[in-house]
PDB file of N, CA and C in Angstrom:
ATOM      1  N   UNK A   1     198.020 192.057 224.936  1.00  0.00           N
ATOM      2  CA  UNK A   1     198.898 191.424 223.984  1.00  0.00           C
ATOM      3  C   UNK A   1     198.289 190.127 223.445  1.00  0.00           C
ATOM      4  N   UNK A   2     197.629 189.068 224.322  1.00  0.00           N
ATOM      5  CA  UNK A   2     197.157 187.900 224.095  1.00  0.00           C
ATOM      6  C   UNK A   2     196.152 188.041 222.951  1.00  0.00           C
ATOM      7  N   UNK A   3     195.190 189.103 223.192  1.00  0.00           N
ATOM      8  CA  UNK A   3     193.678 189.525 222.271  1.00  0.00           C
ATOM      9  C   UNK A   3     194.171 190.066 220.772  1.00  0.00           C
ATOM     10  N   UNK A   4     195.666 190.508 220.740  1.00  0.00           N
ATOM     11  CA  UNK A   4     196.089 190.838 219.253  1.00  0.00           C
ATOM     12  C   UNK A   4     195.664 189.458 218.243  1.00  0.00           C
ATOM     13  N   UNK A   5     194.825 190.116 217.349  1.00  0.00           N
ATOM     14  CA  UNK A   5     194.538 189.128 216.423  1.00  0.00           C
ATOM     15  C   UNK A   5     195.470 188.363 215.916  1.00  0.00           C
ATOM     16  N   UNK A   6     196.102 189.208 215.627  1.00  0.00           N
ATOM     17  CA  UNK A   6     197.634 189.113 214.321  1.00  0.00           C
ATOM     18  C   UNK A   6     198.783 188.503 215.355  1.00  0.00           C
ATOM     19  N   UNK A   7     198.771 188.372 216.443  1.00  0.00           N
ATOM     20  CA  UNK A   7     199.668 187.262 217.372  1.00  0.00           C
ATOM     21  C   UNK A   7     199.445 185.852 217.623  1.00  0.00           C
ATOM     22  N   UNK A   8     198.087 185.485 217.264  1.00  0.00           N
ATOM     23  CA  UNK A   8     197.385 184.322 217.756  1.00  0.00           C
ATOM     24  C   UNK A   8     197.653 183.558 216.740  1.00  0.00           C
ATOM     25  N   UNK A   9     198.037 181.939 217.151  1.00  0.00           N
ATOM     26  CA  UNK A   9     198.244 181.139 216.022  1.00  0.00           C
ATOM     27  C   UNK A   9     197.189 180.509 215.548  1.00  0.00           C
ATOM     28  N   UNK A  10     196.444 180.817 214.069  1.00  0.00           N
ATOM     29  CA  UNK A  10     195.520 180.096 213.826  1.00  0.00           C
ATOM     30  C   UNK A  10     195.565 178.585 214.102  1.00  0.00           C
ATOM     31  N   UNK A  11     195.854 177.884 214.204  1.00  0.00           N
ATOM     32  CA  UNK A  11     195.853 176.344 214.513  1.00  0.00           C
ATOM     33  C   UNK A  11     194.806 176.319 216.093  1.00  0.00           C
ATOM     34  N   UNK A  12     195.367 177.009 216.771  1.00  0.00           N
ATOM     35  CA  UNK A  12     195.141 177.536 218.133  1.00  0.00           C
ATOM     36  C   UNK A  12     193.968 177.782 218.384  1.00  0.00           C
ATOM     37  N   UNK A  13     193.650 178.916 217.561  1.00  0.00           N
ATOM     38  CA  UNK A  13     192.640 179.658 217.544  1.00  0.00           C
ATOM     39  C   UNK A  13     191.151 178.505 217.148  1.00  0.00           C
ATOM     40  N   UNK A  14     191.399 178.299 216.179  1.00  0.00           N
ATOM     41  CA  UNK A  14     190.457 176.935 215.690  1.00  0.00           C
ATOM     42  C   UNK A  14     189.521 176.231 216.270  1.00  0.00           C
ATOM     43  N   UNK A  15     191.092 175.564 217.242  1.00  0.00           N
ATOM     44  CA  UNK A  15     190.848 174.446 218.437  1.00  0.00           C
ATOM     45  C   UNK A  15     190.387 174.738 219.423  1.00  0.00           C
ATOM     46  N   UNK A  16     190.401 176.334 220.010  1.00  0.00           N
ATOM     47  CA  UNK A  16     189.661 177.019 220.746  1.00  0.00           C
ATOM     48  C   UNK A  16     188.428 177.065 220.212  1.00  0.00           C
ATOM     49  N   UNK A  17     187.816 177.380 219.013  1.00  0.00           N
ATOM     50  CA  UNK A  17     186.502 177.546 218.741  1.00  0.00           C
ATOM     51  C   UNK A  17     185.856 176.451 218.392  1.00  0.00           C
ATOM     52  N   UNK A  18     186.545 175.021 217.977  1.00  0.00           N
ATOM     53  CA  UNK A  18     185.991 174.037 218.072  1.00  0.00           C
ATOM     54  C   UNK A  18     185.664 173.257 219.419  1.00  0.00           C
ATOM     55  N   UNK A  19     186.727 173.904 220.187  1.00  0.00           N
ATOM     56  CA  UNK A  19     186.328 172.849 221.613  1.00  0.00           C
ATOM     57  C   UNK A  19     185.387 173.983 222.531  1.00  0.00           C
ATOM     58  N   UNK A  20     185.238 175.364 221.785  1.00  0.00           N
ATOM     59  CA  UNK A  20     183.842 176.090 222.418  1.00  0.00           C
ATOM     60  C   UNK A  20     182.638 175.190 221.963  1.00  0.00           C
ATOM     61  N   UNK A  21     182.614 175.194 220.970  1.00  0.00           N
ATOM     62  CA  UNK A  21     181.137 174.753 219.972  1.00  0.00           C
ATOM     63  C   UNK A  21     180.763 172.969 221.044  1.00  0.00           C
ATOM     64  N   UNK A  22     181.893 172.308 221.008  1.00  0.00           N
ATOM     65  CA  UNK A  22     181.495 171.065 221.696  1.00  0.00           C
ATOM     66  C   UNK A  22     181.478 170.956 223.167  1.00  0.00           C
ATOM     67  N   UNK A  23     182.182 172.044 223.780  1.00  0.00           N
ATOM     68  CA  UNK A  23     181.289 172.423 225.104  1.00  0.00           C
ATOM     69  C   UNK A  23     179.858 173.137 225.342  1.00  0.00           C
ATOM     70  N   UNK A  24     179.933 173.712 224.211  1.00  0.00           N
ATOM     71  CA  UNK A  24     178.085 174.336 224.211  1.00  0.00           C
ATOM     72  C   UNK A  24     177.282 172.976 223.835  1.00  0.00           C
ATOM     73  N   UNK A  25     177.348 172.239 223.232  1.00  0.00           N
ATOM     74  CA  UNK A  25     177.192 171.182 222.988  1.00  0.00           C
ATOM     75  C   UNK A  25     176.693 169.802 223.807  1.00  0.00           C
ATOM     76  N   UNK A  26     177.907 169.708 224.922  1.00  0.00           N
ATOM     77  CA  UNK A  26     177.490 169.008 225.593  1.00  0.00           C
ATOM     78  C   UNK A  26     176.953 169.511 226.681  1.00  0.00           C
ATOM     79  N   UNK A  27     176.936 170.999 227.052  1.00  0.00           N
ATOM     80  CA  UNK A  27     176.087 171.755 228.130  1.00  0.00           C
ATOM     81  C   UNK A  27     174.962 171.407 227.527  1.00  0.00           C
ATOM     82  N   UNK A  28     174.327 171.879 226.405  1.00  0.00           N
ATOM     83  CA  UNK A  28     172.954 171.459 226.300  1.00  0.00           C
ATOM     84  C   UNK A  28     172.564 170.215 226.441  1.00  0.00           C
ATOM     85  N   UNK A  29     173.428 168.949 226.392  1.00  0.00           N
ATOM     86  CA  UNK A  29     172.995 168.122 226.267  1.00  0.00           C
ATOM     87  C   UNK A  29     172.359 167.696 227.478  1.00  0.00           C
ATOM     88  N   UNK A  30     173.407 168.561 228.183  1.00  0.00           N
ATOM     89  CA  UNK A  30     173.345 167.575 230.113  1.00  0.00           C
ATOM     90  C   UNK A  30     172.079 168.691 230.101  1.00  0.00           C
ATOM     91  N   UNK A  31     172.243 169.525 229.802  1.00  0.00           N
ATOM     92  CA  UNK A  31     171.059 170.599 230.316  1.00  0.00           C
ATOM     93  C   UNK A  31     169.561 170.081 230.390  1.00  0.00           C
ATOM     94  N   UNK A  32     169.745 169.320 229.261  1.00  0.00           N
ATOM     95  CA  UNK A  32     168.444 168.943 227.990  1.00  0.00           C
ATOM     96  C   UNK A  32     168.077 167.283 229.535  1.00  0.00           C
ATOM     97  N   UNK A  33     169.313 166.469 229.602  1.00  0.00           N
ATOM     98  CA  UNK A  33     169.434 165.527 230.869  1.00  0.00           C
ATOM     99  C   UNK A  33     168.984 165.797 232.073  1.00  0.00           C
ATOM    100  N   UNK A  34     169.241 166.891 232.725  1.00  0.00           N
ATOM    101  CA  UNK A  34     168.749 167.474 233.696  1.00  0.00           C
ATOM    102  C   UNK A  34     167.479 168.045 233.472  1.00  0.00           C
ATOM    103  N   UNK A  35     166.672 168.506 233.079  1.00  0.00           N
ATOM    104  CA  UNK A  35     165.287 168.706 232.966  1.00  0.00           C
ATOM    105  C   UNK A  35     164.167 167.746 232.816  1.00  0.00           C
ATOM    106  N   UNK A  36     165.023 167.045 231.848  1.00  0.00           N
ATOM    107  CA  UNK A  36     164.136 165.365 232.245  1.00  0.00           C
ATOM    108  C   UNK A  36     163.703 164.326 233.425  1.00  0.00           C
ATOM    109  N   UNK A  37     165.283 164.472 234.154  1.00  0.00           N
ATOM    110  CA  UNK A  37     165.118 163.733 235.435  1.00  0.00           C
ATOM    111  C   UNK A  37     164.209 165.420 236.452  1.00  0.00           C
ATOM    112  N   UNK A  38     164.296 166.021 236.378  1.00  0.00           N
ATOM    113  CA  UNK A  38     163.460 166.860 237.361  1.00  0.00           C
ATOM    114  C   UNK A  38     162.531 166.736 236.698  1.00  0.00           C
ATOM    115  N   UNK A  39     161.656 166.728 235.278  1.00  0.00           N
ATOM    116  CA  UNK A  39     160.301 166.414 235.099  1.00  0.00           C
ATOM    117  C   UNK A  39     160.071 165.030 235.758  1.00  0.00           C
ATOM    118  N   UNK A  40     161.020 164.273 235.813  1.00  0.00           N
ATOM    119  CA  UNK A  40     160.780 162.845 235.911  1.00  0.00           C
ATOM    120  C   UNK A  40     160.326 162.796 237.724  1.00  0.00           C
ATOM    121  N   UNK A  41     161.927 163.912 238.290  1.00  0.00           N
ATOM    122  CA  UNK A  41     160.974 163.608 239.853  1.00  0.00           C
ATOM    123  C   UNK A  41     160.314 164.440 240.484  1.00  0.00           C
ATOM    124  N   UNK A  42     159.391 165.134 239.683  1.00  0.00           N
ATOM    125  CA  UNK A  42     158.423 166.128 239.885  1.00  0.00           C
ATOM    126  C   UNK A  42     157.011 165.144 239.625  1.00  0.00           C
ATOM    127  N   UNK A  43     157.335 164.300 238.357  1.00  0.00           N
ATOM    128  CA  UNK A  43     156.223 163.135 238.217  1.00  0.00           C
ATOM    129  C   UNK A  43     155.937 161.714 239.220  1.00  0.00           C
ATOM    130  N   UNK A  44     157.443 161.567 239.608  1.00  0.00           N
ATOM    131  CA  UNK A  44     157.437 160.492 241.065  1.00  0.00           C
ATOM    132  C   UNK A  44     156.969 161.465 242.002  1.00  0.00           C
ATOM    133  N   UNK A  45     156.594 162.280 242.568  1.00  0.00           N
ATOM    134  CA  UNK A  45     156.842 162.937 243.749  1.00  0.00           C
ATOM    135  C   UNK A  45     155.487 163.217 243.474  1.00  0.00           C
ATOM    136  N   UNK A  46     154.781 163.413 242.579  1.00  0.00           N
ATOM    137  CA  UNK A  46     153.165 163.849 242.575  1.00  0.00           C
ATOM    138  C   UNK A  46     152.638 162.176 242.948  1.00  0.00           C
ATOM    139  N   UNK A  47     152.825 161.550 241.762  1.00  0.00           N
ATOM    140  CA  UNK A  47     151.899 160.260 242.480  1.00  0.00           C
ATOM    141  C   UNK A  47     152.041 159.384 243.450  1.00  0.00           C
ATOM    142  N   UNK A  48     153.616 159.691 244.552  1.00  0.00           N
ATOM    143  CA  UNK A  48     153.592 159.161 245.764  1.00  0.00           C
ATOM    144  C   UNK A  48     152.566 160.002 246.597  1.00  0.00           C
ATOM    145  N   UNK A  49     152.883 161.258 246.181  1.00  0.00           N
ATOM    146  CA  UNK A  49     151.369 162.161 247.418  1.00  0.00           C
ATOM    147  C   UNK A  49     150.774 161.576 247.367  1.00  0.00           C
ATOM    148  N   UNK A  50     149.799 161.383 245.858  1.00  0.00           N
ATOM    149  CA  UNK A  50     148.668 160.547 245.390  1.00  0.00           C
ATOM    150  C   UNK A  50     148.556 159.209 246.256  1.00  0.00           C
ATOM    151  N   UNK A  51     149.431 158.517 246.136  1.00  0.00           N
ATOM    152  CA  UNK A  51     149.618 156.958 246.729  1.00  0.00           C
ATOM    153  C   UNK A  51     148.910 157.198 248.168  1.00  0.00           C
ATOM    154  N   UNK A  52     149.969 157.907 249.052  1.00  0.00           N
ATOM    155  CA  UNK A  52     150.161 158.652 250.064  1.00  0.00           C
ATOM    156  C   UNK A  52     149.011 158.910 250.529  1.00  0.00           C
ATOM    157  N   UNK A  53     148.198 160.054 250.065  1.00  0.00           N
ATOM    158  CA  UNK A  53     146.987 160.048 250.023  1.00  0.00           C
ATOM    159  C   UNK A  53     145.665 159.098 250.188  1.00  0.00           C
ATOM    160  N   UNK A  54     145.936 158.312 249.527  1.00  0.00           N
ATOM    161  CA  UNK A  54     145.170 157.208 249.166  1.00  0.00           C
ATOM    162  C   UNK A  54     145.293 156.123 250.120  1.00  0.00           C
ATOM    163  N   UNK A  55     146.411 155.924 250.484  1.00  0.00           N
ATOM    164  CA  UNK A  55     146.667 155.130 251.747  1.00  0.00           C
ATOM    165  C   UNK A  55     145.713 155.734 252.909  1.00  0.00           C
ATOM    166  N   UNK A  56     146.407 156.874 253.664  1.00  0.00           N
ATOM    167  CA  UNK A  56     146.105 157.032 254.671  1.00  0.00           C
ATOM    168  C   UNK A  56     144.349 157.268 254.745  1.00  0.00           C
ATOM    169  N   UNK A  57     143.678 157.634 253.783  1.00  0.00           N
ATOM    170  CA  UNK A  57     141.916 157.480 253.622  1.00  0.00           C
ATOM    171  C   UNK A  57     141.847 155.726 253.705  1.00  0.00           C
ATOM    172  N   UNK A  58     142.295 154.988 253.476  1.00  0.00           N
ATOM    173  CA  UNK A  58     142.219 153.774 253.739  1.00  0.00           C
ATOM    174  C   UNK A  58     142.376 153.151 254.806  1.00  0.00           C
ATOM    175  N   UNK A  59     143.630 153.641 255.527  1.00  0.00           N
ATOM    176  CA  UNK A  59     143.529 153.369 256.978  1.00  0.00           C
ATOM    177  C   UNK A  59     142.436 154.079 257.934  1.00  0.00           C
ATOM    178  N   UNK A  60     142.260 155.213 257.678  1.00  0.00           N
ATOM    179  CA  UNK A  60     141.549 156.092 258.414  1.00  0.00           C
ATOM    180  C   UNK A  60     140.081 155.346 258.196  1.00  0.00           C
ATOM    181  N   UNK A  61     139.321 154.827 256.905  1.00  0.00           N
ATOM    182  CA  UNK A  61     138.650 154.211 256.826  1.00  0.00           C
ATOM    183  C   UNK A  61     138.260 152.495 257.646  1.00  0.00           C
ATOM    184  N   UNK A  62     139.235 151.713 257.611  1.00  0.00           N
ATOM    185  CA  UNK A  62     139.381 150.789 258.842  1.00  0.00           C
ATOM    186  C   UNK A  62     139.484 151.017 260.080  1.00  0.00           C
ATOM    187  N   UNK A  63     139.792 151.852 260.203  1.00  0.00           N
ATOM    188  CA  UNK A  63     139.817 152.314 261.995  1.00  0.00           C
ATOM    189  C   UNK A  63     138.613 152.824 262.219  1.00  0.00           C
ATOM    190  N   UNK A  64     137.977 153.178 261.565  1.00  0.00           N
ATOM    191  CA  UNK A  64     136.754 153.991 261.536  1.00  0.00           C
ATOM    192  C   UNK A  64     135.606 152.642 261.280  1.00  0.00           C
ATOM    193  N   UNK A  65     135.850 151.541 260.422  1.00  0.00           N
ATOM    194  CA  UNK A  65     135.573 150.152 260.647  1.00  0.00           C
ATOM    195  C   UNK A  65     135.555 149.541 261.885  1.00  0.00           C
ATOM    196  N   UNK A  66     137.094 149.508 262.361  1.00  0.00           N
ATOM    197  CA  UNK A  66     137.235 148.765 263.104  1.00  0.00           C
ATOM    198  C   UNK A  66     136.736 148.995 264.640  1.00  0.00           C
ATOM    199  N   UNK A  67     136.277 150.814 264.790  1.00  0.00           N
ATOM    200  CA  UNK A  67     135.883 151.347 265.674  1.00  0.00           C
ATOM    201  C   UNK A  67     134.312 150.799 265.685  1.00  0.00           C
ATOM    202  N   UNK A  68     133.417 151.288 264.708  1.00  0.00           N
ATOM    203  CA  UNK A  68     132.406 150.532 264.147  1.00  0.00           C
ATOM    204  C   UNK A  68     131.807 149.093 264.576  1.00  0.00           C
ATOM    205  N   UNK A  69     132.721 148.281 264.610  1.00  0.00           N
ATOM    206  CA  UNK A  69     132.549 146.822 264.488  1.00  0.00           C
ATOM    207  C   UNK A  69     132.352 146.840 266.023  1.00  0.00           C
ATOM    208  N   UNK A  70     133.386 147.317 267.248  1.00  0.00           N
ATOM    209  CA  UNK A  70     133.966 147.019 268.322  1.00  0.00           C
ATOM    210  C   UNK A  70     133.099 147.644 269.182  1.00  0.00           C
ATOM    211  N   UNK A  71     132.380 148.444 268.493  1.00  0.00           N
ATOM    212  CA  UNK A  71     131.295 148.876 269.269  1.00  0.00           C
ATOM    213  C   UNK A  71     129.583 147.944 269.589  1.00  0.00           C
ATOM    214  N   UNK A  72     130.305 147.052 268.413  1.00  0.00           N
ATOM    215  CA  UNK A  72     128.809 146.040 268.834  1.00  0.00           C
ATOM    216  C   UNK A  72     128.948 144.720 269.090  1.00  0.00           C
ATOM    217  N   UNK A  73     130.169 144.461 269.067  1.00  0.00           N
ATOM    218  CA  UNK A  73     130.771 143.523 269.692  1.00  0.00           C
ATOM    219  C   UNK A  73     130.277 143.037 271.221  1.00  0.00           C
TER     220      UNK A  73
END
């Protein structure tokens, strides 16, 4: 009964297809929001490895110094 064309009040009907269009709308928007921040922490999360990385060859390098040194001490 509801899906009868000829029952539905255009006014109704309208406001239904306008407040579809601005929910597709703002889905893309957040959608479009959300892909950014995951590029964004896909881009933090690579150059902390990097950091990460880079650190621990640095320590590993001083100890390897400091082993070095203590041996002729």
């Amino acid at each position: 009964m509801m899906n009868n064309q000829a029952h539905i009040d255009p006014e109704l009907h309208a406001f239904v297809k306008q407040d579809r269009i601005r929910l597709f709308t703002e889905r893309n928007e957040f959608k479009a929001l959300a892909e950014n921040f995951e590029r964004d922490l896909y881009n933090t999360k690579y150059r902390s490895r990097n950091v990460i990385g880079i650190l621990m060859f640095i320590i590993v390098v001083l100890i390897g110094v400091i082993a070095y040194v203590s041996n002729f001490s």
